[in-house]
N, C-alpha and C. Protein backbone atom coordinates (compact mmCIF):
# COMPACT_ATOMS: atom_id res chain seq x y z
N UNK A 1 -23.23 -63.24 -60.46
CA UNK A 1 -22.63 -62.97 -61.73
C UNK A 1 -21.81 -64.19 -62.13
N UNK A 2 -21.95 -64.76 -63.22
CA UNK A 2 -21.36 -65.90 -63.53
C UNK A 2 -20.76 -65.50 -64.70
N UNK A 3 -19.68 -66.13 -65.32
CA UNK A 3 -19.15 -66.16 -67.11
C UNK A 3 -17.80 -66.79 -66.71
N UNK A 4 -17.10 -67.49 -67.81
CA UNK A 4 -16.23 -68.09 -67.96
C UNK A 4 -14.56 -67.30 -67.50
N UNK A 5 -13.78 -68.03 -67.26
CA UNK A 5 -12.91 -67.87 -66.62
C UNK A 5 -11.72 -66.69 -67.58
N UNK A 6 -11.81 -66.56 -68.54
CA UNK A 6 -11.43 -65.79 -69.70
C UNK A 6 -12.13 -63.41 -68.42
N UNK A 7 -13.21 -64.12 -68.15
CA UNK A 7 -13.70 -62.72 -67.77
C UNK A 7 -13.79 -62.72 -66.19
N UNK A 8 -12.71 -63.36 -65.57
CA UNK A 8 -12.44 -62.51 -64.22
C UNK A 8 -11.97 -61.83 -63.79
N UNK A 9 -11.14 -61.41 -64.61
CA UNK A 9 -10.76 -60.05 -64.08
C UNK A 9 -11.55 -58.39 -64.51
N UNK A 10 -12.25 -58.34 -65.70
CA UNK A 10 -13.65 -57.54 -65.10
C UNK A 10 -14.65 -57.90 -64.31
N UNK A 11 -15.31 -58.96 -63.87
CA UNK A 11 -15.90 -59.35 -62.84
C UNK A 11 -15.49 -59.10 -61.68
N UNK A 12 -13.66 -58.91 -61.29
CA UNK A 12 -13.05 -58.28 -59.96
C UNK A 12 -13.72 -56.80 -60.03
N UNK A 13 -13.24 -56.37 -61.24
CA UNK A 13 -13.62 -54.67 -61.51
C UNK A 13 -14.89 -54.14 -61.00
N UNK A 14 -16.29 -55.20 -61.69
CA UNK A 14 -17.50 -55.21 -61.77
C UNK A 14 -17.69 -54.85 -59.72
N UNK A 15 -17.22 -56.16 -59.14
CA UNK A 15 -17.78 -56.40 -57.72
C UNK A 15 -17.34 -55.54 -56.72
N UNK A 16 -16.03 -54.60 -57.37
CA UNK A 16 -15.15 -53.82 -56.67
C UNK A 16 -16.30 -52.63 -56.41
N UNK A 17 -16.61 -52.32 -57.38
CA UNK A 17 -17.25 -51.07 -57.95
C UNK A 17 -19.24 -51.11 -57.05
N UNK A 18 -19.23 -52.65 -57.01
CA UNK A 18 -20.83 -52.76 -57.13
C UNK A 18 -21.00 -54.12 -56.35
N UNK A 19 -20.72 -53.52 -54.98
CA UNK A 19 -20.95 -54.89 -53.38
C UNK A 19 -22.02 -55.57 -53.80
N UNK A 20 -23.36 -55.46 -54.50
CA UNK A 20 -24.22 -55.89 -54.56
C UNK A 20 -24.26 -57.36 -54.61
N UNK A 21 -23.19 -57.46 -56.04
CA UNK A 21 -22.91 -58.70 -56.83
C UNK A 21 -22.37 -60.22 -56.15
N UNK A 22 -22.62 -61.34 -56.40
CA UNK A 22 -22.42 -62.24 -55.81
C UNK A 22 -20.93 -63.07 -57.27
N UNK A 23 -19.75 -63.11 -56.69
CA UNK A 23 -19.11 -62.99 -58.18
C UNK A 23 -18.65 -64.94 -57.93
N UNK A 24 -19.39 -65.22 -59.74
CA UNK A 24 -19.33 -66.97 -59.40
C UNK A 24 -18.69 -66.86 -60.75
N UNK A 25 -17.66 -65.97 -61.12
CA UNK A 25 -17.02 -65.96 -62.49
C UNK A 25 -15.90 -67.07 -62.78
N UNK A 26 -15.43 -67.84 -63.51
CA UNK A 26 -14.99 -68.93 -63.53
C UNK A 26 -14.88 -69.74 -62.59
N UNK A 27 -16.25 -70.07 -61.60
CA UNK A 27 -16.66 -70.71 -60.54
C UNK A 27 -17.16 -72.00 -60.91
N UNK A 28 -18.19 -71.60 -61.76
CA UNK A 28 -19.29 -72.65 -62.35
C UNK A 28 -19.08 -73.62 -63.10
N UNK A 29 -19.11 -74.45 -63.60
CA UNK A 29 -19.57 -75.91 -64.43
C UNK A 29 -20.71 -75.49 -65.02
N UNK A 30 -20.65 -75.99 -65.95
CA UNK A 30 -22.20 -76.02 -66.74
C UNK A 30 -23.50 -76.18 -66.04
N UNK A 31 -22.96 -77.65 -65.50
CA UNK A 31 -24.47 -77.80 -64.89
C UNK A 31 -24.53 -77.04 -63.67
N UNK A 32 -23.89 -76.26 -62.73
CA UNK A 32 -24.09 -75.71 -61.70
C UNK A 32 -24.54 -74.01 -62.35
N UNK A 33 -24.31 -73.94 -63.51
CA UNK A 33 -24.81 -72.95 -64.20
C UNK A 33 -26.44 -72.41 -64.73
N UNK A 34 -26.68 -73.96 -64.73
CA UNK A 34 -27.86 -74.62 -64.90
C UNK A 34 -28.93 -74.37 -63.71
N UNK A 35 -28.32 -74.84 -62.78
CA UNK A 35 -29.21 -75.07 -61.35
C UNK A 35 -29.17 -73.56 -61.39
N UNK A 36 -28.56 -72.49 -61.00
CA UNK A 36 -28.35 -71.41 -61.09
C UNK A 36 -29.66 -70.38 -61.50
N UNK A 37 -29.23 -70.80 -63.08
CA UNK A 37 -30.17 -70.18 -63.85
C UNK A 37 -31.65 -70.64 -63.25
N UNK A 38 -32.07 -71.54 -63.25
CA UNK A 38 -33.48 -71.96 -62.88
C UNK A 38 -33.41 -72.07 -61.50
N UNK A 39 -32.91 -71.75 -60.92
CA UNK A 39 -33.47 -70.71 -59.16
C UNK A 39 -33.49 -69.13 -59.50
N UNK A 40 -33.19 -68.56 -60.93
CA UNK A 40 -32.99 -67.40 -60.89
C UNK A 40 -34.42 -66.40 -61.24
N UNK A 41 -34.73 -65.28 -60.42
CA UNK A 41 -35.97 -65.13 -60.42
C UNK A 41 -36.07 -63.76 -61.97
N UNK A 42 -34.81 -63.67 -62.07
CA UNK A 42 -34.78 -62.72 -63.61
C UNK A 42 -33.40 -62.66 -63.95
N UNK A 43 -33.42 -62.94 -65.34
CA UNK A 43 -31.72 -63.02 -66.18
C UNK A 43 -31.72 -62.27 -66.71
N UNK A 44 -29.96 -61.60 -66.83
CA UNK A 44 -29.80 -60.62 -67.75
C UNK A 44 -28.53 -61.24 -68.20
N UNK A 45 -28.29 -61.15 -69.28
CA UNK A 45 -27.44 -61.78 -70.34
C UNK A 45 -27.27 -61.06 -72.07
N UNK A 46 -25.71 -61.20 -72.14
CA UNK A 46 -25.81 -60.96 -73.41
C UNK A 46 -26.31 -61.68 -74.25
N UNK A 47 -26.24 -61.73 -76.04
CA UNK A 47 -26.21 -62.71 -76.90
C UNK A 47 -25.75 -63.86 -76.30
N UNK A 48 -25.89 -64.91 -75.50
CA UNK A 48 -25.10 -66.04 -75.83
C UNK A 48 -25.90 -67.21 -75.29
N UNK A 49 -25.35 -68.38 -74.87
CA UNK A 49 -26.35 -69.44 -74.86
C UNK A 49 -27.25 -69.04 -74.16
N UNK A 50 -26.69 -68.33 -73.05
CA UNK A 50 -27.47 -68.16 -71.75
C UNK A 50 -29.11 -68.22 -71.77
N UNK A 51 -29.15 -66.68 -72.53
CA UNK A 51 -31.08 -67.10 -72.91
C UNK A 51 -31.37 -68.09 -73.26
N UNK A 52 -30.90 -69.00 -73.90
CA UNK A 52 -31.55 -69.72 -74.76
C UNK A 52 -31.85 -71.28 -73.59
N UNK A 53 -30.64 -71.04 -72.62
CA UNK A 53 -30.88 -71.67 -71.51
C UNK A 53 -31.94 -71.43 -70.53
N UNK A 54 -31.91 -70.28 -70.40
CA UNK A 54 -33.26 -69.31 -69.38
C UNK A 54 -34.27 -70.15 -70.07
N UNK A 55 -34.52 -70.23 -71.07
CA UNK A 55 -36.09 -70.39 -72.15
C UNK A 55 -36.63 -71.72 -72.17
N UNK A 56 -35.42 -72.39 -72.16
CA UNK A 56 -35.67 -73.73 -72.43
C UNK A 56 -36.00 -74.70 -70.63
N UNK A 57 -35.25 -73.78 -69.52
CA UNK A 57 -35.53 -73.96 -67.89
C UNK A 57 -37.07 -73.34 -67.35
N UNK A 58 -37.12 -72.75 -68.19
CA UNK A 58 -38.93 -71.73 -68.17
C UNK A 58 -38.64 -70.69 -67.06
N UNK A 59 -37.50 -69.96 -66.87
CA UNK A 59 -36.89 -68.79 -66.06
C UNK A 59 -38.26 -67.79 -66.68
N UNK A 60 -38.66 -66.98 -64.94
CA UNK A 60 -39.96 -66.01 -65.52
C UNK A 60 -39.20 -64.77 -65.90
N UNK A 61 -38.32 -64.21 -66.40
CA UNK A 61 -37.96 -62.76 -66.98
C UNK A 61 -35.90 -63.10 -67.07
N UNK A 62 -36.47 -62.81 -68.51
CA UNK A 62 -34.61 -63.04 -68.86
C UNK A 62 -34.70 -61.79 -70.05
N UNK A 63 -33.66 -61.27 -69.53
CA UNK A 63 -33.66 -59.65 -70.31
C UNK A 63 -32.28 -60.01 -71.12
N UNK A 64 -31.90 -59.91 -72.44
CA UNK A 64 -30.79 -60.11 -73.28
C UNK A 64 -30.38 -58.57 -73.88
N UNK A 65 -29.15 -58.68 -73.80
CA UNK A 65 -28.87 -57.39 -74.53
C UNK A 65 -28.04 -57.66 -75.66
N UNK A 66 -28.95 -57.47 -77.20
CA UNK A 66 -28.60 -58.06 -77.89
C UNK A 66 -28.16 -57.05 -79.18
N UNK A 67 -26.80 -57.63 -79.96
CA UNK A 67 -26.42 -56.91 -80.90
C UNK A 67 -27.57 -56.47 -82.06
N UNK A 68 -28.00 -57.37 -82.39
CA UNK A 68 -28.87 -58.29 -83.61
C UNK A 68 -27.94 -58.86 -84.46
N UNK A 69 -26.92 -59.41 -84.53
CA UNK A 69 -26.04 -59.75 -85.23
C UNK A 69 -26.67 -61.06 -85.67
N UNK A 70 -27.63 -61.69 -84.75
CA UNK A 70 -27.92 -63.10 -84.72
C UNK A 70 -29.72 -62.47 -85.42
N UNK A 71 -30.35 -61.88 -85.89
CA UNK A 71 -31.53 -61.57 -86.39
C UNK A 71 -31.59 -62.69 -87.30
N UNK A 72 -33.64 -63.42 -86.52
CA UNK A 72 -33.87 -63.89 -87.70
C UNK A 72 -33.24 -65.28 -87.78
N UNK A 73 -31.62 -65.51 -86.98
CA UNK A 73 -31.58 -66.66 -86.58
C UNK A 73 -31.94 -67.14 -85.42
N UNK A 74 -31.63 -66.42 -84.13
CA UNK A 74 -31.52 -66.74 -82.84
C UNK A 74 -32.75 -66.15 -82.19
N UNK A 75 -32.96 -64.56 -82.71
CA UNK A 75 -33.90 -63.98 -82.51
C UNK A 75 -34.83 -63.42 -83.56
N UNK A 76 -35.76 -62.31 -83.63
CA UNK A 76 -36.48 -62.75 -82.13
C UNK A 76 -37.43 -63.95 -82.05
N UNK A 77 -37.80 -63.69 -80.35
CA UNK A 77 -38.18 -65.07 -79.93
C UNK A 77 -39.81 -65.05 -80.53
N UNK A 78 -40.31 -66.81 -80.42
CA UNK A 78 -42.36 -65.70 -80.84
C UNK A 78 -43.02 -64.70 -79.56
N UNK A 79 -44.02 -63.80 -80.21
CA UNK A 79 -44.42 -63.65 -79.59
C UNK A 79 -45.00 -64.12 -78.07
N UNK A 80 -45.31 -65.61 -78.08
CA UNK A 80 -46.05 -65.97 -77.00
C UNK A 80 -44.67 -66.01 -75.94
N UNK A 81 -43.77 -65.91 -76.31
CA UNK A 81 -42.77 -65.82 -75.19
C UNK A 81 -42.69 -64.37 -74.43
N UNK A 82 -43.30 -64.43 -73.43
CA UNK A 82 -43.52 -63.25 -73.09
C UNK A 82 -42.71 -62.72 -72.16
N UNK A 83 -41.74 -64.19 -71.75
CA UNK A 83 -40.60 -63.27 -70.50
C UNK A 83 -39.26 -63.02 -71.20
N UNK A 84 -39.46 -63.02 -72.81
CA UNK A 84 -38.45 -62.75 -73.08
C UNK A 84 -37.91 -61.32 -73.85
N UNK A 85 -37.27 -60.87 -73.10
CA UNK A 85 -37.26 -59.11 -73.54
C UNK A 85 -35.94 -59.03 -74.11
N UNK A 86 -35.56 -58.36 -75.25
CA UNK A 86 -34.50 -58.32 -76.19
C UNK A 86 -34.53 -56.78 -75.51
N UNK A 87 -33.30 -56.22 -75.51
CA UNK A 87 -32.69 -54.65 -75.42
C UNK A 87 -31.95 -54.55 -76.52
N UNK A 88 -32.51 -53.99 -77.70
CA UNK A 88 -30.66 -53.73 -78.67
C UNK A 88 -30.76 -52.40 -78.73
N UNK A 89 -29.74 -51.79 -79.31
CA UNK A 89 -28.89 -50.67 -79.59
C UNK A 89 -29.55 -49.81 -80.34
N UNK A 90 -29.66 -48.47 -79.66
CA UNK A 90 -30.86 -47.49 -80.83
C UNK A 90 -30.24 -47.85 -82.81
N UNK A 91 -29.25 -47.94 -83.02
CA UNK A 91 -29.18 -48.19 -84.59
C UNK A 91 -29.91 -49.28 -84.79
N UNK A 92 -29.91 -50.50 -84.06
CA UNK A 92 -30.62 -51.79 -84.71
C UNK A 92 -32.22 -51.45 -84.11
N UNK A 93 -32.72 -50.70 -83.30
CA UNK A 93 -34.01 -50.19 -83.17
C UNK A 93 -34.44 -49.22 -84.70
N UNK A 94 -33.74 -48.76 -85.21
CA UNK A 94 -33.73 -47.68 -86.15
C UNK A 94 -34.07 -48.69 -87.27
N UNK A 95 -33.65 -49.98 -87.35
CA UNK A 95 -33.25 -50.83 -88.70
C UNK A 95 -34.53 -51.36 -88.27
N UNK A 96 -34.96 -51.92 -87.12
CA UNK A 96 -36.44 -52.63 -86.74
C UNK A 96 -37.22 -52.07 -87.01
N UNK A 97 -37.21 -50.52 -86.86
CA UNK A 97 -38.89 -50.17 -87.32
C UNK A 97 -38.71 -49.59 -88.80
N UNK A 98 -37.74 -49.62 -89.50
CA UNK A 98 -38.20 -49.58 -90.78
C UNK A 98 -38.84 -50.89 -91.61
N UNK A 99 -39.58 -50.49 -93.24
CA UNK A 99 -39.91 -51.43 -93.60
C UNK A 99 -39.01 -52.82 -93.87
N UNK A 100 -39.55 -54.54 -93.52
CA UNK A 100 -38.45 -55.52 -93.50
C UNK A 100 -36.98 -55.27 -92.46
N UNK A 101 -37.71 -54.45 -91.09
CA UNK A 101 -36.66 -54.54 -90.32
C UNK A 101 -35.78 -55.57 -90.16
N UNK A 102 -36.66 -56.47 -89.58
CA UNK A 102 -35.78 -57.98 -90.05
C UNK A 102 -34.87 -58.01 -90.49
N UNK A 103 -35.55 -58.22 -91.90
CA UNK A 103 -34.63 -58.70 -93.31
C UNK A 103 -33.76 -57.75 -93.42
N UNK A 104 -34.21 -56.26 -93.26
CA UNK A 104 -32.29 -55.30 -93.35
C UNK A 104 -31.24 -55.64 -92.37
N UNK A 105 -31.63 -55.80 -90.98
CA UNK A 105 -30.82 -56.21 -90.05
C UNK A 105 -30.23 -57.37 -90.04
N UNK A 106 -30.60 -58.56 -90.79
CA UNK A 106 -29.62 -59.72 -91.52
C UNK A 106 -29.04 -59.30 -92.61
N UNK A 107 -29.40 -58.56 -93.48
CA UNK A 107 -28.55 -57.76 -94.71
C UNK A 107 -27.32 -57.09 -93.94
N UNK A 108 -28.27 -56.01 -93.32
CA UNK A 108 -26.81 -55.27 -92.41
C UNK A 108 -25.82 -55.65 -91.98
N UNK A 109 -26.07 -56.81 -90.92
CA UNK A 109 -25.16 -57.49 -89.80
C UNK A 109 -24.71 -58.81 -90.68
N UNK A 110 -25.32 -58.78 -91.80
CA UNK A 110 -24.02 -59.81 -92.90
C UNK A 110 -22.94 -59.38 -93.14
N UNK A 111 -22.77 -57.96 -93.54
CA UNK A 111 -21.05 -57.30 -94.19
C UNK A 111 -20.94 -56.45 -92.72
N UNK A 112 -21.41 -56.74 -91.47
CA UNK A 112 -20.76 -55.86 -90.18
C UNK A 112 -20.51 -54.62 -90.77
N UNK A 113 -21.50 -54.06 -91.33
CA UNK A 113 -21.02 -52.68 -91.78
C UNK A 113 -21.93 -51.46 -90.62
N UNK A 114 -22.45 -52.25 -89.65
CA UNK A 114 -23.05 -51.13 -88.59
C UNK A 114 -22.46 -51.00 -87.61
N UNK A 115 -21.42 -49.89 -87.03
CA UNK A 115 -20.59 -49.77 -85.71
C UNK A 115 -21.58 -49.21 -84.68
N UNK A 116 -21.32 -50.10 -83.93
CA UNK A 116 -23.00 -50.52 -82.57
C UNK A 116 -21.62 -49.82 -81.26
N UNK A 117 -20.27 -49.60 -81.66
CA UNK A 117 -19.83 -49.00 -80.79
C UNK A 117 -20.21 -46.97 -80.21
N UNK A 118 -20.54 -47.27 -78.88
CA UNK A 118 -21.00 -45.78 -78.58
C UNK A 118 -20.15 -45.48 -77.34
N UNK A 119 -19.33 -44.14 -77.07
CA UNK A 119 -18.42 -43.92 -76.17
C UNK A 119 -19.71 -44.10 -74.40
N UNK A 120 -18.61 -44.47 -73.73
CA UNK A 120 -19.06 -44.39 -72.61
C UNK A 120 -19.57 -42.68 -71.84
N UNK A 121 -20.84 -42.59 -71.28
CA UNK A 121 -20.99 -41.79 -70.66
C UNK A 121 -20.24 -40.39 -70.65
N UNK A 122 -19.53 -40.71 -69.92
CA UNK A 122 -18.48 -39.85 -69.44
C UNK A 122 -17.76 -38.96 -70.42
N UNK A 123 -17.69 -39.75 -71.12
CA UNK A 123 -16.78 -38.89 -72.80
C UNK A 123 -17.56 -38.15 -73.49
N UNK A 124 -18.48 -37.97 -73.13
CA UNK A 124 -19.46 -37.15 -73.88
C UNK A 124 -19.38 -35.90 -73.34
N UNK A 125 -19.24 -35.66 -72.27
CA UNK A 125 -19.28 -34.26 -71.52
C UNK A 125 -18.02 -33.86 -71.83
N UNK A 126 -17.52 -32.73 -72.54
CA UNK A 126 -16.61 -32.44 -72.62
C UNK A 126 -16.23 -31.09 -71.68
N UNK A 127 -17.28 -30.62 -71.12
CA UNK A 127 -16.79 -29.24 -70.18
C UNK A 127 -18.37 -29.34 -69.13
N UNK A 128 -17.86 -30.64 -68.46
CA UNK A 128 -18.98 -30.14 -67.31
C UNK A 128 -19.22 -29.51 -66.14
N UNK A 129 -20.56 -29.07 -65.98
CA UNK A 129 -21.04 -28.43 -65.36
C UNK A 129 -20.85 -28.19 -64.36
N UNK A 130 -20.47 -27.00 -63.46
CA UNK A 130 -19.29 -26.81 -62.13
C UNK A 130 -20.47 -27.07 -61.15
């Protein structure tokens, strides 16, 4: 798990929770970010350079989880890119398969008038099941 030094202290949270993780959070340099990424055998990353780093290193599967805030500029990628898998948010899935998904989802995410916020899990159950 890598990201800038601004996010170590959810990255403590993250590794506390989930031994799995190897935590290189305000560890890295760019270029050791670099080497990183291209030994990495699948990326997951938000919006940010990162994919665009995966893409350009020829990383075989980089999964982004993306607002669409960036539609149309950043994304999506062409087709022939085939290890590159976008995840967004059932509302911006909703805006994609209508007609000019695209083009509404740069309309949309121009005046930020779509709240992509959804409560966690947990808050949803309000009387669970004994």
């Amino acid at each position: 798990m890598c990201g800038s030094a601004g996010e170590v202290g959810r990255a403590k949270e993250i590794t506390q929770r989930h031994k799995c993780f190897t935590n290189l959070v305000g560890q890295t340099s760019l270029c050791d970010l670099l080497h990183l990424l291209k030994g990495a055998s699948f990326v997951v990353s938000g919006d940010t350079a990162i994919p665009h780093f995966c893409m350009a290193l020829g990383c075989e599967a980089v999964f982004v989880v993306s607002s669409g805030v960036y539609m149309g500029r950043f994304i999506p990628y062409p087709p022939s890119y085939t290890n590159y898998h976008a995840i967004y948010h059932p509302r911006v899935c909703e805006l994609l398969a209508c007609a000019h998904g695209i083009g509404r989802c740069m309309e949309v995410f121009a005046y930020e008038s779509v709240d992509l916020q959804i409560p966690h899990p947990g808050e949803w159950i309000k009387d669970p099941i004994p």
